[in-house]
Protein backbone atom coordinates (compact mmCIF):
# COMPACT_ATOMS: atom_id res chain seq x y z
CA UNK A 1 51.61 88.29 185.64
CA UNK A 2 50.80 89.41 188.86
CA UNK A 3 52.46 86.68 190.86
CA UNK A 4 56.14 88.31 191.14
CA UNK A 5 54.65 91.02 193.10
CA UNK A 6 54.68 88.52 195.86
CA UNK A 7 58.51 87.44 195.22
CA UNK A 8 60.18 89.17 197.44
CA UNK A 9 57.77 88.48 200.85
CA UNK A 10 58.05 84.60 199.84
CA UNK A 11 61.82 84.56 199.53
CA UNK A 12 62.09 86.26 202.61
CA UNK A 13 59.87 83.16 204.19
CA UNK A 14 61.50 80.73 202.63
CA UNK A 15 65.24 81.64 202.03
CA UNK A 16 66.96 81.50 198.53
CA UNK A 17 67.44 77.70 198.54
CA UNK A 18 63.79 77.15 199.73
CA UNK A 19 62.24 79.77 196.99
CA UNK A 20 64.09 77.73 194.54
CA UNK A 21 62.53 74.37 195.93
CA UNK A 22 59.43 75.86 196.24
CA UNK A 23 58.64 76.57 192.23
CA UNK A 24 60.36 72.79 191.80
CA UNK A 25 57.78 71.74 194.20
CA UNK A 26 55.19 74.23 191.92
CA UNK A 27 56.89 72.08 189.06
CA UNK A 28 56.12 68.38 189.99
CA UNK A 29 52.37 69.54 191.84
CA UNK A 30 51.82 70.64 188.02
CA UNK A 31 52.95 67.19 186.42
CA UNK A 32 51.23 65.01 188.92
CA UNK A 33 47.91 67.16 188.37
CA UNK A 34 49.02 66.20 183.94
CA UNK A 35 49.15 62.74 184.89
CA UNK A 36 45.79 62.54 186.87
CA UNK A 37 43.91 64.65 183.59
CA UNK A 38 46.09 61.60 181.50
CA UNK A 39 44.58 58.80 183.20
CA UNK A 40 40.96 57.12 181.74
CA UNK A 41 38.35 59.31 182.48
CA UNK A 42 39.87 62.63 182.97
CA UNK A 43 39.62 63.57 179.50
CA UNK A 44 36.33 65.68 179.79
CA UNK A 45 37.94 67.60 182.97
CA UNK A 46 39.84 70.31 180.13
CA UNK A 47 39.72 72.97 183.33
CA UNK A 48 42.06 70.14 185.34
CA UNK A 49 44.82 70.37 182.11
CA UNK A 50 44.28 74.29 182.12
CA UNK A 51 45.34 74.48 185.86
CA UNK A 52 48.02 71.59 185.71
CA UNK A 53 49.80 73.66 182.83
CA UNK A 54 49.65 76.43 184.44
CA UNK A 55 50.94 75.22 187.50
CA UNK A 56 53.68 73.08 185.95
CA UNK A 57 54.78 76.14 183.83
CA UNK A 58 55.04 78.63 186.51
CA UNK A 59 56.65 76.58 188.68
CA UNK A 60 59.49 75.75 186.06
CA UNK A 61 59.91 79.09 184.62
CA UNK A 62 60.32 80.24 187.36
CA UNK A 63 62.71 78.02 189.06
CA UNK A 64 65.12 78.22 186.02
CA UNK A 65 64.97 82.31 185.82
CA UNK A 66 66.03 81.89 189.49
CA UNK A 67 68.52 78.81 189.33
CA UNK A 68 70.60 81.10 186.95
CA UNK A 69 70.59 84.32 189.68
CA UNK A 70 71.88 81.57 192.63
CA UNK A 71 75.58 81.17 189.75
CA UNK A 72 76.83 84.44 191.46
CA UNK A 73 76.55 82.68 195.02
CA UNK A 74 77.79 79.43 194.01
CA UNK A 75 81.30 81.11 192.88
CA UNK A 76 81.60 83.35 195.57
CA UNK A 77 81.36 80.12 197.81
CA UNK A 78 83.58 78.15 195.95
CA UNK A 79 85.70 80.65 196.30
CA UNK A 80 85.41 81.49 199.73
CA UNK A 81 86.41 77.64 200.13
CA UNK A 82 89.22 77.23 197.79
CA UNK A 83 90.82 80.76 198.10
CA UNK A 84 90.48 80.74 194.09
CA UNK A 85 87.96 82.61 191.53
CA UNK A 86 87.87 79.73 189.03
CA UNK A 87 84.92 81.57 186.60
């Protein structure tokens, strides 16, 4: 809850394109960390599958929630290229 507090210093690090990339990055850290807990003998480490969801979740909640504010952009470019609003 209290990562968003923290939004607007990393997008001014990263950019818009590289905040997006960075909660896809969040994403696949979060799925790798699901498939090490998956593997034979990771079973017993329930704190590992805790912190993988987590991860995983944040990272793609995120990243969608801010894929949908980048539409604005993406028309305004396209139409700064073809001279035409087409939505």
């Amino acid at each position: 809850i209290a990562f968003p507090v923290f939004w607007p210093k990393l997008k001014k690090i990263f950019g818009k394109k590289g905040f997006f990339h960075l909660f896809l990055a969040m994403f696949i850290v979060g799925e790798l960390l699901t498939y090490a807990w998956s593997r034979e003998g990771m079973h017993d480490a329930l704190w590992l599958a805790y912190i993988a969801t987590f991860i995983k979740q944040w990272g793609l909640t995120s990243a969608t929630g801010f894929m949908w504010a980048l539409v604005p952009e993406v028309i305004a470019y396209g139409e700064l290229k073809s001279g035409k609003r087409n939505a």
